[in-house]
C-alpha atoms as a PDB file:
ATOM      1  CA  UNK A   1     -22.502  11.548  19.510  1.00  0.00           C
ATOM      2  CA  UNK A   2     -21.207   8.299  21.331  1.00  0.00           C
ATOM      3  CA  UNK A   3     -17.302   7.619  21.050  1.00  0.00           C
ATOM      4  CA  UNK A   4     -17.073   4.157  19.348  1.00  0.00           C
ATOM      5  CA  UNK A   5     -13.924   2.245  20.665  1.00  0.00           C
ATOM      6  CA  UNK A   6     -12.543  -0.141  18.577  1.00  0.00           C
ATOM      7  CA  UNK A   7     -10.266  -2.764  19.504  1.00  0.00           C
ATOM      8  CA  UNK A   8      -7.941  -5.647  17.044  1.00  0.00           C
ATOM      9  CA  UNK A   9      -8.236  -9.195  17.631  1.00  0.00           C
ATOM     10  CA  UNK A  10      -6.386 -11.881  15.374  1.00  0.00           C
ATOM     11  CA  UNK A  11      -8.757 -14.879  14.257  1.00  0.00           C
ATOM     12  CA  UNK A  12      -7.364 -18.224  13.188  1.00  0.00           C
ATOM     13  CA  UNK A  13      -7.703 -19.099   9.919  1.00  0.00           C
ATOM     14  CA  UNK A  14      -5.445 -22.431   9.498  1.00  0.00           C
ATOM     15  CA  UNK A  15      -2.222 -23.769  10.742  1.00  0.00           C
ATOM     16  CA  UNK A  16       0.626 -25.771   8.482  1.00  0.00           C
ATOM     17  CA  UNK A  17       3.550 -27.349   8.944  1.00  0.00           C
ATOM     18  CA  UNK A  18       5.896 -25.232   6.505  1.00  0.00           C
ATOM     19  CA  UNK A  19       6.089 -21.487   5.784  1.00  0.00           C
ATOM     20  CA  UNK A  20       5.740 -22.217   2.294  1.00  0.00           C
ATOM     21  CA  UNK A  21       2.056 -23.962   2.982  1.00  0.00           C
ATOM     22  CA  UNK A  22       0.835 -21.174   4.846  1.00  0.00           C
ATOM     23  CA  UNK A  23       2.026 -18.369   2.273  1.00  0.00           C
ATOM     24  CA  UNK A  24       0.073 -20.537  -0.258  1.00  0.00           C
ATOM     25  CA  UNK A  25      -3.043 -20.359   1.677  1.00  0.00           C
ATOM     26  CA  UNK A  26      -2.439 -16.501   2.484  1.00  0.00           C
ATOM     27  CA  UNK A  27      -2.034 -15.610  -1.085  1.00  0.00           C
ATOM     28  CA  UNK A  28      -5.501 -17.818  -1.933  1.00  0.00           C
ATOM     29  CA  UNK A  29      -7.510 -16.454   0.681  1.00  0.00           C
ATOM     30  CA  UNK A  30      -6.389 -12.677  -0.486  1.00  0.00           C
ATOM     31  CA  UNK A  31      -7.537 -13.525  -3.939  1.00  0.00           C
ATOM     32  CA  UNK A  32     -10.653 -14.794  -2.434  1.00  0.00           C
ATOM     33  CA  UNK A  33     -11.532 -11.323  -0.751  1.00  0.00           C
ATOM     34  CA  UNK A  34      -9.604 -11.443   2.471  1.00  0.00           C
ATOM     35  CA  UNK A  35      -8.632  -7.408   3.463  1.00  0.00           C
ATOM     36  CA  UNK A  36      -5.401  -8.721   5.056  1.00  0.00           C
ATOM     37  CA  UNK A  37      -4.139 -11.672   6.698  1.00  0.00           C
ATOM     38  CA  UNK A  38      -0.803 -12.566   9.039  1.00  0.00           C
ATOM     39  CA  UNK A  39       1.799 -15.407   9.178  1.00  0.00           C
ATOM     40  CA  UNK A  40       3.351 -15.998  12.370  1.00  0.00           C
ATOM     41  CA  UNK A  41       5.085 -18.754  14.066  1.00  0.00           C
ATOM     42  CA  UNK A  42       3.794 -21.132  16.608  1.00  0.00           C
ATOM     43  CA  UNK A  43       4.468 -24.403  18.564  1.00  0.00           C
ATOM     44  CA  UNK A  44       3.495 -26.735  15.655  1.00  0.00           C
ATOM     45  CA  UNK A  45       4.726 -24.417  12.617  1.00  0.00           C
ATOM     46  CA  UNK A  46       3.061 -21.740  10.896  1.00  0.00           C
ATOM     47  CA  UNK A  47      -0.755 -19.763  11.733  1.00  0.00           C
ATOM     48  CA  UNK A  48      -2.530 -17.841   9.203  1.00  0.00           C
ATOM     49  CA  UNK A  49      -4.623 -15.169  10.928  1.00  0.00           C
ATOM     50  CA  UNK A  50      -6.848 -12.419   9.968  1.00  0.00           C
ATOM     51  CA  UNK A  51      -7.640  -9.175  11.919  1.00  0.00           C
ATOM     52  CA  UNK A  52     -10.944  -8.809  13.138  1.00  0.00           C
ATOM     53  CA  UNK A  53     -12.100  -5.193  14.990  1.00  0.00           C
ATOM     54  CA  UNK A  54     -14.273  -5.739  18.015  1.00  0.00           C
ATOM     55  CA  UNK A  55     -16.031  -2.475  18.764  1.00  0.00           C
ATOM     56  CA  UNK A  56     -17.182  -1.397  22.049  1.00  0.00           C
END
């Protein structure tokens, strides 16, 4: 049986101003289904991500 390799990779959801925007959005799009999604910091405020597993 073939090894499957798997491998994380963050996509970008949306990207706000304030923390409190982007915890909105994170809390609506895990009550729309979303497994798990990340807030972190960037050049212009806040990015909502979501992991997405590449396998090769």
């Amino acid at each position: 049986m073939p090894t499957i390799i798997s491998n994380v990779m963050l996509r970008r959801l949306a990207a706000f101003p304030t923390h409190q925007e982007a915890i909105t959005y994170a809390r609506q799009k895990l009550a729309e289904g979303v497994s798990s999604v990340n807030i972190v910091p960037c050049r212009s405020g806040f990015e909502v991500n979501r992991p997405v597993r590449i396998l090769f």
